[in-house]
C-alpha atoms as a PDB file:
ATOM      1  CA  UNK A   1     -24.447 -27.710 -25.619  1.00  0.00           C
ATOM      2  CA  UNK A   2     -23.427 -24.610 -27.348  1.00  0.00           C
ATOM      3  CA  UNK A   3     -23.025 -21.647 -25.223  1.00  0.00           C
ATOM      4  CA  UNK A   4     -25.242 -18.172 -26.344  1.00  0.00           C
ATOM      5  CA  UNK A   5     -21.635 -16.522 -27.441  1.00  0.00           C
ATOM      6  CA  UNK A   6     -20.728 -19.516 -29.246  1.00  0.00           C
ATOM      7  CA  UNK A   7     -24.030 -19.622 -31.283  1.00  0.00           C
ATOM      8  CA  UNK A   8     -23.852 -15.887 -32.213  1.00  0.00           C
ATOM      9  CA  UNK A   9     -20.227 -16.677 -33.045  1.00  0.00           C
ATOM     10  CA  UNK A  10     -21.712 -19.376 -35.384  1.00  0.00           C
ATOM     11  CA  UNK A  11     -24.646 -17.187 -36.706  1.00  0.00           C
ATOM     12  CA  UNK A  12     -22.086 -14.832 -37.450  1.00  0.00           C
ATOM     13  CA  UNK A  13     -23.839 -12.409 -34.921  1.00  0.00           C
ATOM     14  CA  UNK A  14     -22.310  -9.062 -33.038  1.00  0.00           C
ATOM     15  CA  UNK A  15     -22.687 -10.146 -29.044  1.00  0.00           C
ATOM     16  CA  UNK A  16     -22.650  -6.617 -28.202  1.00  0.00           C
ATOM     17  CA  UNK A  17     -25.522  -5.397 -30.238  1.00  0.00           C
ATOM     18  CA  UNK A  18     -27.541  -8.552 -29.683  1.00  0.00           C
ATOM     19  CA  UNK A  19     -27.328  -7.810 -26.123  1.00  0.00           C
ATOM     20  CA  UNK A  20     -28.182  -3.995 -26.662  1.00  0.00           C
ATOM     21  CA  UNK A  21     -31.200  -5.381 -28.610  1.00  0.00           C
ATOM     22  CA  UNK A  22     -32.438  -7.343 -25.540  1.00  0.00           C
ATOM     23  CA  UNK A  23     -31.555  -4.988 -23.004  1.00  0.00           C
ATOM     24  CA  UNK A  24     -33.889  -2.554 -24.900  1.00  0.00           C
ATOM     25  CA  UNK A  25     -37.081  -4.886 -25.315  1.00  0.00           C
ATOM     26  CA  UNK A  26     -35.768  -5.558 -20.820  1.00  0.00           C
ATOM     27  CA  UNK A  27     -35.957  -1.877 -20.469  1.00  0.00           C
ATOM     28  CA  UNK A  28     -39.767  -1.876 -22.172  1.00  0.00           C
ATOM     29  CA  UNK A  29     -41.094  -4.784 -20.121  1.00  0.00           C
ATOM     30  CA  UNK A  30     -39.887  -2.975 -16.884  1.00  0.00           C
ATOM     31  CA  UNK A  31     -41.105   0.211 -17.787  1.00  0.00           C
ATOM     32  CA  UNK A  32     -44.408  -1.396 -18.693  1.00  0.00           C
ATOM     33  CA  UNK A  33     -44.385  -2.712 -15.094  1.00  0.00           C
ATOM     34  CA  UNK A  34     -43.514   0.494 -13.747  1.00  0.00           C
ATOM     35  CA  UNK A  35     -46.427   2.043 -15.306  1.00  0.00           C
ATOM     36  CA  UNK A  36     -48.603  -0.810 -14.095  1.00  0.00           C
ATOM     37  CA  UNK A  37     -47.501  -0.292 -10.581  1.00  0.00           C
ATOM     38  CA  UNK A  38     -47.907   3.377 -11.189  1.00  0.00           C
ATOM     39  CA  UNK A  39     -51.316   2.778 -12.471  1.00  0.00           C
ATOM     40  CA  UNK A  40     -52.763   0.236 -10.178  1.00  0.00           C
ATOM     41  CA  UNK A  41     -50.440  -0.554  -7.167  1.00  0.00           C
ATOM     42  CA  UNK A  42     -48.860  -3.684  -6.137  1.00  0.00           C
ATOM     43  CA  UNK A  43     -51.249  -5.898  -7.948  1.00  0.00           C
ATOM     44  CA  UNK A  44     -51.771  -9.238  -9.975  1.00  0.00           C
ATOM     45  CA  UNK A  45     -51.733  -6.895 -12.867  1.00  0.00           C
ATOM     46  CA  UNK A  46     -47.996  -7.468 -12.455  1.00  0.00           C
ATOM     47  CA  UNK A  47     -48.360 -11.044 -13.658  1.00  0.00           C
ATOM     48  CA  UNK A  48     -48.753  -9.523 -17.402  1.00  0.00           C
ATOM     49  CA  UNK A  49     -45.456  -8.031 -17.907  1.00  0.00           C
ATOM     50  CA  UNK A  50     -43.566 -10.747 -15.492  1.00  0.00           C
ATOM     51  CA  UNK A  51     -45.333 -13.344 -18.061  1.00  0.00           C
ATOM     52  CA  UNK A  52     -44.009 -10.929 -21.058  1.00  0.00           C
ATOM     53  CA  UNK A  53     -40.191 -11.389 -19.103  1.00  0.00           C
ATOM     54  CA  UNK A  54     -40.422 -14.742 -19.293  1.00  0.00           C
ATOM     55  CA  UNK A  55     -41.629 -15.234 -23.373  1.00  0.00           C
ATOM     56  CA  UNK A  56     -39.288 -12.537 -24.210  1.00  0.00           C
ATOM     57  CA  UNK A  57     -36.213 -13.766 -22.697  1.00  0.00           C
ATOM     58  CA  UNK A  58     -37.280 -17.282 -24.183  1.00  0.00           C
ATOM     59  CA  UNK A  59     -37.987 -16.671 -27.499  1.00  0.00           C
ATOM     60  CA  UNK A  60     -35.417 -14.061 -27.754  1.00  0.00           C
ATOM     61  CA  UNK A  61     -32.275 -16.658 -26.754  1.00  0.00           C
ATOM     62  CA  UNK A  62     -33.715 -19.504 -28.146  1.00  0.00           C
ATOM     63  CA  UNK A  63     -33.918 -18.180 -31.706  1.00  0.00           C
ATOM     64  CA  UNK A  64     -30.093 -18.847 -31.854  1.00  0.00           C
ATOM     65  CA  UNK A  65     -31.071 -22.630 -31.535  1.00  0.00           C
ATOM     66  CA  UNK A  66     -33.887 -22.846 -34.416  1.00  0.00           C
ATOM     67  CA  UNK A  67     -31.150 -20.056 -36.590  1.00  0.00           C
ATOM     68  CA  UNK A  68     -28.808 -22.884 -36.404  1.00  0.00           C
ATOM     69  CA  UNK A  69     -30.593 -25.770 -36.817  1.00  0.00           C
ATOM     70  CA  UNK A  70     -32.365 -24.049 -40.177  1.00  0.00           C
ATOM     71  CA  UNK A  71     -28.460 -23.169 -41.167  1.00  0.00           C
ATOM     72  CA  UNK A  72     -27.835 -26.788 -40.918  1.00  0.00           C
ATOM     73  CA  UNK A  73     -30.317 -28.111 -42.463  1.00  0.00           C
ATOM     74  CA  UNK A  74     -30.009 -25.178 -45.653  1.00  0.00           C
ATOM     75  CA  UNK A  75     -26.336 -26.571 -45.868  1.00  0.00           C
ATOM     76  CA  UNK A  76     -27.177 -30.150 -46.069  1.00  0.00           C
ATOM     77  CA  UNK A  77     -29.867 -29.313 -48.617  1.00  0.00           C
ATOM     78  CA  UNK A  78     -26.628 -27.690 -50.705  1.00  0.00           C
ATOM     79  CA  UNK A  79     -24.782 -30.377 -50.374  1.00  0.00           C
ATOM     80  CA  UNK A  80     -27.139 -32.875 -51.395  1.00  0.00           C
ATOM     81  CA  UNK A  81     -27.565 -30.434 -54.805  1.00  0.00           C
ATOM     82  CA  UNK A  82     -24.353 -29.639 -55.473  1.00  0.00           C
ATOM     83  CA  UNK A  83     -22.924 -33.450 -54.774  1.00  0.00           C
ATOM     84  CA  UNK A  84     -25.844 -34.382 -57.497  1.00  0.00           C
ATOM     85  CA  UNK A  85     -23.986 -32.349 -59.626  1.00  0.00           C
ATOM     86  CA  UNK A  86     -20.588 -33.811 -58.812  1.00  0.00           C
ATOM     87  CA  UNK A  87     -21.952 -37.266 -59.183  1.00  0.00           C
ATOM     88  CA  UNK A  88     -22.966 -36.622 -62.851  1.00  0.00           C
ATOM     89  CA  UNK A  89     -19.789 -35.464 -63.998  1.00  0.00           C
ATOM     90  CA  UNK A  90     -17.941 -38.090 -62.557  1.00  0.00           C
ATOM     91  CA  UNK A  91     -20.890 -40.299 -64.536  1.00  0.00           C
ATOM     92  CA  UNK A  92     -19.691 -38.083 -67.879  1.00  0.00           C
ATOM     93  CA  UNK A  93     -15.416 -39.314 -67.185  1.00  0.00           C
ATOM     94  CA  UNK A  94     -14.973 -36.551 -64.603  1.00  0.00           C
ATOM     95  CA  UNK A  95     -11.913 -37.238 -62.248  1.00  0.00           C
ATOM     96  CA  UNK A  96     -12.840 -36.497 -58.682  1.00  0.00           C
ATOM     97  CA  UNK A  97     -10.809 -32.922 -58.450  1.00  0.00           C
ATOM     98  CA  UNK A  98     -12.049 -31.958 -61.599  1.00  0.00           C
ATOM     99  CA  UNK A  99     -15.921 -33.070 -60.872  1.00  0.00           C
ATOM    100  CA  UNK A 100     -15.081 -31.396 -57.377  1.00  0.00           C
ATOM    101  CA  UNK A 101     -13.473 -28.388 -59.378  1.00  0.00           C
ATOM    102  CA  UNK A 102     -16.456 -27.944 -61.272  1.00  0.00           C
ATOM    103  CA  UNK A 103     -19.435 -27.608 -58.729  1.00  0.00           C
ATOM    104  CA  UNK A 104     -17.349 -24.759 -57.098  1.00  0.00           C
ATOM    105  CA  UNK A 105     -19.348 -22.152 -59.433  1.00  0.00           C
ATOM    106  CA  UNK A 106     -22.939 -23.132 -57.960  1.00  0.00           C
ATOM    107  CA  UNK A 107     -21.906 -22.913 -54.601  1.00  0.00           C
ATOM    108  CA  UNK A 108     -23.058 -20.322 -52.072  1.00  0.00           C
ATOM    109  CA  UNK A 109     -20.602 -18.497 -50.457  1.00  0.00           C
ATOM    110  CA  UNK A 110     -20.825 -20.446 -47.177  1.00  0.00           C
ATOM    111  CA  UNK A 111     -19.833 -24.096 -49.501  1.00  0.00           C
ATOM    112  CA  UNK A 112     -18.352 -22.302 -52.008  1.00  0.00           C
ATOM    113  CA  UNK A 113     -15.246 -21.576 -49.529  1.00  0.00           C
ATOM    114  CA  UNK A 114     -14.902 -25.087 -47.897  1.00  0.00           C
ATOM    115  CA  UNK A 115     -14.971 -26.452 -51.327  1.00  0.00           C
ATOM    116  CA  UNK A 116     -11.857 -24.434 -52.377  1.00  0.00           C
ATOM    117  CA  UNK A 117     -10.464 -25.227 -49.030  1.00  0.00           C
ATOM    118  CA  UNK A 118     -11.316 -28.793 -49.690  1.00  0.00           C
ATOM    119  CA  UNK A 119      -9.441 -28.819 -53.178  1.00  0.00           C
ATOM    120  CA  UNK A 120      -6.526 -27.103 -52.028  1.00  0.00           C
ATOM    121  CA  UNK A 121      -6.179 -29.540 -49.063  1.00  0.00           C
ATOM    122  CA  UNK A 122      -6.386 -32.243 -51.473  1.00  0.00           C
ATOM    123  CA  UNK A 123      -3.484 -31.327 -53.180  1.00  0.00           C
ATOM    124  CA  UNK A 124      -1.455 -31.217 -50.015  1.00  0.00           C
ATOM    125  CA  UNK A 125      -2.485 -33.747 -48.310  1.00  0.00           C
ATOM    126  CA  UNK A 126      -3.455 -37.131 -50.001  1.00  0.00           C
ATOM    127  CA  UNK A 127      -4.890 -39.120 -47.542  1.00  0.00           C
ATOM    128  CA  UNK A 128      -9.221 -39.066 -46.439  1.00  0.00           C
ATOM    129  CA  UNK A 129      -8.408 -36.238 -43.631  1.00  0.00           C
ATOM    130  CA  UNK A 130      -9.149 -33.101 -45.896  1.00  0.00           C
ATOM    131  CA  UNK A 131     -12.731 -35.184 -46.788  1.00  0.00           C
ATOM    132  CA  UNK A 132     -13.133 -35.874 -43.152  1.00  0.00           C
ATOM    133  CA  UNK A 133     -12.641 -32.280 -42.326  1.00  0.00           C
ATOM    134  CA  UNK A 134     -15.020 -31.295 -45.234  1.00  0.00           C
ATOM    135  CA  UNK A 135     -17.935 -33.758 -43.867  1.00  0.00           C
ATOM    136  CA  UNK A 136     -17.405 -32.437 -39.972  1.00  0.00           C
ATOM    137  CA  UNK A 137     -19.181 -28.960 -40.733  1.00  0.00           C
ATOM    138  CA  UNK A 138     -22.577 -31.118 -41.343  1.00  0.00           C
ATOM    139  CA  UNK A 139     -24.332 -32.421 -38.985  1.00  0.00           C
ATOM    140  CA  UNK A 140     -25.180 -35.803 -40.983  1.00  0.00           C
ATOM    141  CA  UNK A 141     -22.670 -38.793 -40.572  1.00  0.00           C
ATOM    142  CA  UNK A 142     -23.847 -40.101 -43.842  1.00  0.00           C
ATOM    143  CA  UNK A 143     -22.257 -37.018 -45.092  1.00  0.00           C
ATOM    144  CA  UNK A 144     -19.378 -38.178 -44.067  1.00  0.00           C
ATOM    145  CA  UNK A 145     -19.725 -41.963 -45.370  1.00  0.00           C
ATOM    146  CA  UNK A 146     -20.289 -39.927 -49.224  1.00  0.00           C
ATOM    147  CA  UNK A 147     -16.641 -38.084 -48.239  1.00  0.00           C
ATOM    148  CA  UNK A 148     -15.193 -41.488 -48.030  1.00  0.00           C
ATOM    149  CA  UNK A 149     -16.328 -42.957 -51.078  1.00  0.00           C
ATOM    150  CA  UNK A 150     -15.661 -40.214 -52.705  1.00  0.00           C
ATOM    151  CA  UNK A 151     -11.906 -40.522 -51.709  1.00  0.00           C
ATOM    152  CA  UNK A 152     -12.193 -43.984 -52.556  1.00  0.00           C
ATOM    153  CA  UNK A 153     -12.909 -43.644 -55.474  1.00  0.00           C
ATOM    154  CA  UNK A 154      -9.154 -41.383 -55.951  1.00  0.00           C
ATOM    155  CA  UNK A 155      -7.430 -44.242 -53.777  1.00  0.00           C
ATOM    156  CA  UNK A 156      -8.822 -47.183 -56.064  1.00  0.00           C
ATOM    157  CA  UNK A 157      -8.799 -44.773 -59.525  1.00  0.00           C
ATOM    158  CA  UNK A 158     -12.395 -44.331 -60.045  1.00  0.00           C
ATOM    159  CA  UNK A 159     -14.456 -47.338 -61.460  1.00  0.00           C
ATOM    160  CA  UNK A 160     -17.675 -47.811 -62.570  1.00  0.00           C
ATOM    161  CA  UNK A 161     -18.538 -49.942 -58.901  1.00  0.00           C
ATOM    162  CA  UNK A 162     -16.848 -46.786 -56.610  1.00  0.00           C
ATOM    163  CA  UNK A 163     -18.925 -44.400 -58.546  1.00  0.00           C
ATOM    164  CA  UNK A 164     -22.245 -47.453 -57.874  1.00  0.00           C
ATOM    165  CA  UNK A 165     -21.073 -47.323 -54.079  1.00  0.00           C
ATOM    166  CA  UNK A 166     -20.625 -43.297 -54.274  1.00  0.00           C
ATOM    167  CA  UNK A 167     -24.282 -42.868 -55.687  1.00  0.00           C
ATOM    168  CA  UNK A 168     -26.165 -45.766 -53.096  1.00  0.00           C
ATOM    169  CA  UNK A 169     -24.881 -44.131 -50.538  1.00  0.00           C
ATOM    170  CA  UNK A 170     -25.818 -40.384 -52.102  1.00  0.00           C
ATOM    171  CA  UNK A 171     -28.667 -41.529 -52.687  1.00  0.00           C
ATOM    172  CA  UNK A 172     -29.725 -43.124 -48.802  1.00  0.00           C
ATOM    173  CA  UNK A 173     -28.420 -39.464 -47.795  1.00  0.00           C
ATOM    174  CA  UNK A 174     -30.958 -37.892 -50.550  1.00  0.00           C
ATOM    175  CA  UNK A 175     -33.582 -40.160 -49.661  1.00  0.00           C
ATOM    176  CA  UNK A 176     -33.268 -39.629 -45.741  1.00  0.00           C
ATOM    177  CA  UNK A 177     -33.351 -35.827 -46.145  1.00  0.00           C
ATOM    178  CA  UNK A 178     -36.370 -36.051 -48.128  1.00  0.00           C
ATOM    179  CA  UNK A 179     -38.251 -37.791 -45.515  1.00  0.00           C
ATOM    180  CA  UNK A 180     -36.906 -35.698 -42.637  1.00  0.00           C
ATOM    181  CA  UNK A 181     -38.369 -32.914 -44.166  1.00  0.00           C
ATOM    182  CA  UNK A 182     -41.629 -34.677 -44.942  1.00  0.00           C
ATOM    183  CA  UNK A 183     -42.088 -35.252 -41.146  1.00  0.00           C
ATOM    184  CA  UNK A 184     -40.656 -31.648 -40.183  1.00  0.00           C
ATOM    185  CA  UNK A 185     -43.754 -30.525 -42.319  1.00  0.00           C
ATOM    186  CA  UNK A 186     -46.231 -32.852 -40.730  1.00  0.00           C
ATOM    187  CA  UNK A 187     -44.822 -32.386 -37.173  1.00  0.00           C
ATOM    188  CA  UNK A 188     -45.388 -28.261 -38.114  1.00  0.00           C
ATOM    189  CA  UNK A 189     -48.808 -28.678 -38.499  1.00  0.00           C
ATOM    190  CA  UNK A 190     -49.350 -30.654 -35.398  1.00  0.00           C
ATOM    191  CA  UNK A 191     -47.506 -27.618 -33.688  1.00  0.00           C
ATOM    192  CA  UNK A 192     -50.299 -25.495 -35.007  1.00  0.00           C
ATOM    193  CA  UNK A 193     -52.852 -27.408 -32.954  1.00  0.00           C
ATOM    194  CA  UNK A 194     -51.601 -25.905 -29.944  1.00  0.00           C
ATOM    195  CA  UNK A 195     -51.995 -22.401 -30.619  1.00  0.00           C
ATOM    196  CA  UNK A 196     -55.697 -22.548 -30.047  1.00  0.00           C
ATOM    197  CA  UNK A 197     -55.374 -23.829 -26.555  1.00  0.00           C
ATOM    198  CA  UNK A 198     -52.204 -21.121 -25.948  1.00  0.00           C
ATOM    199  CA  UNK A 199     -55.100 -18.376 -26.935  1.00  0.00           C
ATOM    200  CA  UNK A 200     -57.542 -19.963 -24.417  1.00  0.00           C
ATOM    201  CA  UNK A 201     -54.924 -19.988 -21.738  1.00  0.00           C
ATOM    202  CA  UNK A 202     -53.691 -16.177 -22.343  1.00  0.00           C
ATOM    203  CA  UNK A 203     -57.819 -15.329 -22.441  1.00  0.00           C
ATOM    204  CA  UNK A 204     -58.620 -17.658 -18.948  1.00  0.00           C
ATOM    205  CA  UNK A 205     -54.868 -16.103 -17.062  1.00  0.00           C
ATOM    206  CA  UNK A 206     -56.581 -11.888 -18.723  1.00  0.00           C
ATOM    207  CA  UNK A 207     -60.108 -12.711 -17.426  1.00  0.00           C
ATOM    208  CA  UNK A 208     -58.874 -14.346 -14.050  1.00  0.00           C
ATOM    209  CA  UNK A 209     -56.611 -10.815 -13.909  1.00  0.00           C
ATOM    210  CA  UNK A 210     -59.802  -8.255 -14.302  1.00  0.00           C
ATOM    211  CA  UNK A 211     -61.875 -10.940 -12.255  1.00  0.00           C
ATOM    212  CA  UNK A 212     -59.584  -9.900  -9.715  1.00  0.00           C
ATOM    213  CA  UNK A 213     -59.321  -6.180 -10.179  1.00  0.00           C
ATOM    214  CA  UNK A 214     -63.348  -6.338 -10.044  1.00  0.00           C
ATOM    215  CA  UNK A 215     -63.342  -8.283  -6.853  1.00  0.00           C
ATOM    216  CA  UNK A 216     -60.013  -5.869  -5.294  1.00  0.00           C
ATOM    217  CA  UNK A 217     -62.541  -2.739  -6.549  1.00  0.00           C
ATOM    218  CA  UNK A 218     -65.831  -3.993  -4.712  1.00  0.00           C
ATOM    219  CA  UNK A 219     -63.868  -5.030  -1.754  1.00  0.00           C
ATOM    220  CA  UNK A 220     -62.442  -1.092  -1.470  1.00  0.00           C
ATOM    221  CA  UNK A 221     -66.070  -0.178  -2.032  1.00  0.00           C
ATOM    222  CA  UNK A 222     -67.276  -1.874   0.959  1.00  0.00           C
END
């Protein structure tokens, strides 16, 4: 499991200043509390911002997690569209560097620099490490089966049935990405069904809280 500096490291995030940030929105909470306590005492009106502690610090730390994952999963989505690209030139006589050469332009900047790293590794090295290296920054292994067949496809010369082998298994990668994301939408939506029973449980856990300022009130009363 990554660590929090490791993910900011990743996210390409300042760990100072996304600790200031939290240690301001800390500083709020308790000075909402304060006031509370200020306000009404030592009460279960504490239970608000104590609550708010809790979401905050959750949903503040754990955004690193979903940043990553999405960062991922934009990559992969790259690949996949740039490696469609690469799979028609070497369809048009392409050699692999110069098919590999030639998707460099539509690269972000992110791909865009582990391609060129890729190519000049290639020319140093002729063995399947620099493709192995290339496929460990995704988290798909079938990225890495592509990698091989494309290197294959150097080793053995090209060939009309590496470049068959390079596109079934492009395409199983294409195809499985597709339906992740098909069930990432559906599973999103059956997220949503939740939120109207997290608004009936903040409204029950606010009327339980004045229930019980009414009952400390009438109480002091008597």
């Amino acid at each position: 499991m990554k660590t929090l500096e490791a993910s900011m490291r990743e996210l390409g995030l300042s760990k100072g200043k996304e600790y200031l940030f939290y240690a301001v929105g800390l500083i709020v909470i308790i000075a909402l509390a304060f006031g509370i306590y200020i306000w009404k005492g030592f009460g279960v009106m504490l239970i608000i911002p104590a609550v708010g502690l809790i979401l905050y610090t959750y949903l503040y730390f754990g955004r690193y997690g979903r940043a990553i994952r999405t960062k991922k999963a934009t990559e992969t989505e790259e690949f996949i569209r740039l490696f469609t690209f690469f799979g028609i030139y070497v369809n048009n006589g392409y050699n692999v560097y110069h098919a590999l050469e030639s998707i460099v332009p539509f690269a972000g900047s992110t791909l865009k620099e582990r391609l060129e790293c890729l190519l000049r590794d290639i020319e140093e090295d002729k063995t399947v490490t620099p493709f192995i290296h290339f496929a460990s920054f995704f988290p798909d292994m079938k990225i890495k089966e592509v990698m091989v067949s494309i290197y294959a496809m150097i080793e053995e010369g090209g060939g009309g049935a590496y470049i068959a082998r390079f596109q079934h298994i492009f395409g199983k990668l294409s195809d499985d990405k597709h339906l992740r994301a098909k069930e990432k939408r559906v599973e999103s939506l059956q997220n949503l069904s939740f939120l109207p029973l997290l608004g009936s449980g903040i409204a029950m856990l606010m009327l339980t809280v004045a229930l019980m300022e009414i009952m400390g009130s009438l109480m002091n009363v008597v």
